[in-house]
Protein backbone atom coordinates (compact mmCIF):
# COMPACT_ATOMS: atom_id res chain seq x y z
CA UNK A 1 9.40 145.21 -100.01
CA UNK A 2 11.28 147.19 -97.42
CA UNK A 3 9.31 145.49 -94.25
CA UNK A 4 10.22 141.89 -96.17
CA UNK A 5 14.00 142.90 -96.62
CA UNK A 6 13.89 144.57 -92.53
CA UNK A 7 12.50 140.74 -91.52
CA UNK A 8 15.21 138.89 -93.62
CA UNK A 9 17.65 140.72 -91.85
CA UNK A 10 16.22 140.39 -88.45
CA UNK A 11 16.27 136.89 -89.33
CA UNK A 12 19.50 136.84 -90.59
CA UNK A 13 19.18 135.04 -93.78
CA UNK A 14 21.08 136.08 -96.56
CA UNK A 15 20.70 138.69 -98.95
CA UNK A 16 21.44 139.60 -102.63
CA UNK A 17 21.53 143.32 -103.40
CA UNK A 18 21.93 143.87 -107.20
CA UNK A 19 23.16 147.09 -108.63
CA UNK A 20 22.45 147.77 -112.28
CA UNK A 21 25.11 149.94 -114.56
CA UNK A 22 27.04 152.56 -112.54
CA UNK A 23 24.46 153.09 -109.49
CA UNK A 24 26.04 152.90 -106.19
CA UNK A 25 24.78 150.51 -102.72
CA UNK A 26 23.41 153.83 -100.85
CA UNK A 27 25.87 154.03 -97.45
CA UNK A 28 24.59 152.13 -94.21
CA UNK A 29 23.21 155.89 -92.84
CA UNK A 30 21.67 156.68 -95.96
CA UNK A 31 19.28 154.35 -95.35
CA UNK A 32 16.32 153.55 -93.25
CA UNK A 33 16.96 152.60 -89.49
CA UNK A 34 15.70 148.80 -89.56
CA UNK A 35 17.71 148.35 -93.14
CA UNK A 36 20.95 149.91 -91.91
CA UNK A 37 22.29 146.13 -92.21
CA UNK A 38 22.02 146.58 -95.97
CA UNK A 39 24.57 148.99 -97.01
CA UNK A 40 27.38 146.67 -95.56
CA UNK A 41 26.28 143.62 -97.84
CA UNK A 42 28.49 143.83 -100.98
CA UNK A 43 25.80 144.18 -103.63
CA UNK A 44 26.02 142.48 -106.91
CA UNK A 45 26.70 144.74 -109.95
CA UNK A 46 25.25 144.25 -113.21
CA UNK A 47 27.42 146.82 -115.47
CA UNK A 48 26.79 147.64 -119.33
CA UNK A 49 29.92 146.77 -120.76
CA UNK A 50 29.87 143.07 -118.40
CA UNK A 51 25.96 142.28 -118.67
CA UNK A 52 26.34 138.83 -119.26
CA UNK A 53 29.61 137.43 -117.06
CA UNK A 54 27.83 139.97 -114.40
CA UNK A 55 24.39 138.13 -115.21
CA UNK A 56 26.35 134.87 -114.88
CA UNK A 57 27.77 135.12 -111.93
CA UNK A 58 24.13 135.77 -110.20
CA UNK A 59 23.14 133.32 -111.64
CA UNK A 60 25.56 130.62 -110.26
CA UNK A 61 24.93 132.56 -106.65
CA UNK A 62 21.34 131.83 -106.89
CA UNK A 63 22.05 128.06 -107.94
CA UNK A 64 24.37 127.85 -105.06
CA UNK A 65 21.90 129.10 -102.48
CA UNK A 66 19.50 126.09 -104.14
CA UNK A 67 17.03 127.83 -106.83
CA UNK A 68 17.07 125.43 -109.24
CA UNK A 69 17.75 127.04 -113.47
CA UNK A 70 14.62 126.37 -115.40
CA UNK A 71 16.48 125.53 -118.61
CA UNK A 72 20.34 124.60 -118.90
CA UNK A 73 20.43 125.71 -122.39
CA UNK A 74 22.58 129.21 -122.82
CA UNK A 75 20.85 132.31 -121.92
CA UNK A 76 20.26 134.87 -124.75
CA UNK A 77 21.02 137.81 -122.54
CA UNK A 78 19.24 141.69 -123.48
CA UNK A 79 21.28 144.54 -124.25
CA UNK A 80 21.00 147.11 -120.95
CA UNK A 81 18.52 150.13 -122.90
CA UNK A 82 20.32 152.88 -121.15
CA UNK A 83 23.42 153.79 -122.05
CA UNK A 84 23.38 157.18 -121.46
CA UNK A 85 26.34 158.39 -118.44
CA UNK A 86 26.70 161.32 -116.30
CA UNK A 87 28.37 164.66 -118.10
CA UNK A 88 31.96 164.74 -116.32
CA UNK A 89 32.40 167.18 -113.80
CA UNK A 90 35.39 168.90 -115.53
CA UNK A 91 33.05 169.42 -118.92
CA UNK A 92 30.37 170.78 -116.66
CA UNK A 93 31.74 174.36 -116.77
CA UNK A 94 31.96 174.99 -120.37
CA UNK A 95 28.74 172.81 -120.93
CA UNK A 96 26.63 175.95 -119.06
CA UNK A 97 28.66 178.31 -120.55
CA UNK A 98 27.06 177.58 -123.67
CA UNK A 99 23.78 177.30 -122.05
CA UNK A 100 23.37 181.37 -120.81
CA UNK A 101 21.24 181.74 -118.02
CA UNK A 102 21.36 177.83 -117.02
CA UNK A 103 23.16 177.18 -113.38
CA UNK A 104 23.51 173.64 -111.96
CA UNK A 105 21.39 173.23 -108.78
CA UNK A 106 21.82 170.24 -105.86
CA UNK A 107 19.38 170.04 -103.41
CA UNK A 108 17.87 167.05 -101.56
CA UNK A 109 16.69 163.90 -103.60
CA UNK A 110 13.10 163.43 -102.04
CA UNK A 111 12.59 160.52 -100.16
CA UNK A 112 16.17 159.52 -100.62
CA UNK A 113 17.86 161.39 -98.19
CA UNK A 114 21.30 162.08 -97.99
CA UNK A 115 21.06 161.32 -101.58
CA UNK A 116 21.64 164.62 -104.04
CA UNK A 117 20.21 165.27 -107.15
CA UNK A 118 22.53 167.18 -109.76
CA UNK A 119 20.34 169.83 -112.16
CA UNK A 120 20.32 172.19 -114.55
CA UNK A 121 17.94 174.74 -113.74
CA UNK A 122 16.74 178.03 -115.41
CA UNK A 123 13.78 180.79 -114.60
CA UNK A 124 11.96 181.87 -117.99
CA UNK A 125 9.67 184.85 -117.46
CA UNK A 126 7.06 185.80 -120.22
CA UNK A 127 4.55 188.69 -120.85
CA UNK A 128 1.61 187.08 -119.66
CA UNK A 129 0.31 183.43 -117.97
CA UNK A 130 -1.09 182.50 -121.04
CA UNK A 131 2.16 182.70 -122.91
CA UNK A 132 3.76 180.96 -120.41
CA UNK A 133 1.67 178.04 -120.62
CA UNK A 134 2.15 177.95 -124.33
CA UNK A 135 5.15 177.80 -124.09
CA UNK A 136 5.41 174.81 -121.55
CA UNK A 137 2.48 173.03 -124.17
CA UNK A 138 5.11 173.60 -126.89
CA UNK A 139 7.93 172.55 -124.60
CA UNK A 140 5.98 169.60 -123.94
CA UNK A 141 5.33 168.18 -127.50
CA UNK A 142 9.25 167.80 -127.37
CA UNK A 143 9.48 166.42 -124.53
CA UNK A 144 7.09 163.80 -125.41
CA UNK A 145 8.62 163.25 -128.92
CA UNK A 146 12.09 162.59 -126.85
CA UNK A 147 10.62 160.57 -123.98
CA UNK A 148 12.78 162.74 -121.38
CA UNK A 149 11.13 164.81 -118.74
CA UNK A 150 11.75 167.98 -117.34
CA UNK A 151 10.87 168.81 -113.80
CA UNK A 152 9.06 172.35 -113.77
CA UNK A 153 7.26 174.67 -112.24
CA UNK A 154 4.83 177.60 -113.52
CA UNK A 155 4.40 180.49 -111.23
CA UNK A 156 2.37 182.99 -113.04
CA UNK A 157 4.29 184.55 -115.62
CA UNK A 158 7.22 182.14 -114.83
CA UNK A 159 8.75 178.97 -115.62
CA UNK A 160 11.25 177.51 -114.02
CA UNK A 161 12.93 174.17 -115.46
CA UNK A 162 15.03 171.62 -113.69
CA UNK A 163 16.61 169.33 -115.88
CA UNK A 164 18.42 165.68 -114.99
CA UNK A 165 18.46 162.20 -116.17
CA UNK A 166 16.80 159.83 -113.49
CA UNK A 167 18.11 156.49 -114.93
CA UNK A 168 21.80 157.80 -114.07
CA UNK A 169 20.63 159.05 -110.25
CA UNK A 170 19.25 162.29 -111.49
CA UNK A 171 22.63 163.83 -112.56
CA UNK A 172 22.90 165.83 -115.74
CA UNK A 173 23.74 163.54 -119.19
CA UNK A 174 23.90 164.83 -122.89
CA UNK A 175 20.18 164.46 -122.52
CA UNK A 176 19.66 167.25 -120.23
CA UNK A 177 22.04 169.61 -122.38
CA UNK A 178 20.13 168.69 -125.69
CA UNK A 179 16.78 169.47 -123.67
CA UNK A 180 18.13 172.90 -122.68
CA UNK A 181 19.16 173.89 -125.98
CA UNK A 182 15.57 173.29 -127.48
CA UNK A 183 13.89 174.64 -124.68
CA UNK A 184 16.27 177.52 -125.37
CA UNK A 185 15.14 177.61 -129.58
CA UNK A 186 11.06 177.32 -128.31
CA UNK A 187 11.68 180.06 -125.55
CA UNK A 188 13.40 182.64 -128.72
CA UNK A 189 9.83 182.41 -130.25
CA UNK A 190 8.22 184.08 -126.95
């Protein structure tokens, strides 16, 4: 995809970037050399609470650039699945203080530099290895109940948990607090 995008700007033809719910166009030096071009194309955004005049008005773009609607009767539009958002910045504080031991942690967003990711992150440390990966198999029956995914790491007798919602740019959302609180209950057992 990004060598086909790099040629259709080369060749300047025109270009539709589409934004879904509150994600951002990255910035021009955010991104790759040959795609620079990109970031100063006002993207389309396709927001939550505006799905379908958002939807709408691609659609009439794409007609106008001469793709052709397969049907002209109305389009029975899908409600956007996620509608989880970001935890404020101002709640953030008293959010880990009722989380003890939790600390928010930014660091690079692989392959998606300058991009950050926002986490909550905490180090548990347990008697043994084998408790520790217990713990992380009880953790993960949770997790999988929930369908939302920790990032960790086991070191021995320690396991450290980052915690952030990748749908909303891997920032922290009521997800991520609900997830530390459980792994919180599991990790009283140990």
């Amino acid at each position: 995809m990004r060598t086909e995008i790099g040629h259709a700007l080369q060749a300047g033809k025109r270009i539709l970037p589409i934004v879904l719910a509150k994600d951002a166009m990255p910035r021009a030096e955010a991104l790759p050399s040959d795609l620079q071009k990109l970031g100063f194309i006002q993207p389309f955004e396709l927001r939550d609470d505006r799905w379908e005049s958002d939807l709408s008005l691609l659609i009439r773009e794409l007609e106008e650039l001469g793709l052709p609607r397969a049907t002209v009767s109305p389009v029975r539009y899908p409600k956007p699945r996620v509608t989880i958002t970001e935890i404020p910045q101002a709640e953030f504080s008293s959010i880990l203080r009722s989380l003890p031991g939790w600390t928010e942690e930014v660091s690079p967003s692989p392959g998606q530099e300058p991009l950050k990711r926002i986490e909550l992150r905490k180090a548990f440390e347990f008697e043994s290895f084998e408790c520790a990966i217990e713990f992380m198999r009880e953790v993960s029956e949770h997790v999988s109940r929930v369908g939302h995914h920790p990032r960790w790491e086991n070191i021995w007798r320690t396991v450290t948990i980052w915690l952030s919602t990748w749908d909303i740019g891997q920032k922290p959302s009521q997800l991520d607090v609900d997830m530390a609180h459980e792994i919180e209950r599991i990790y009283k057992k140990y």
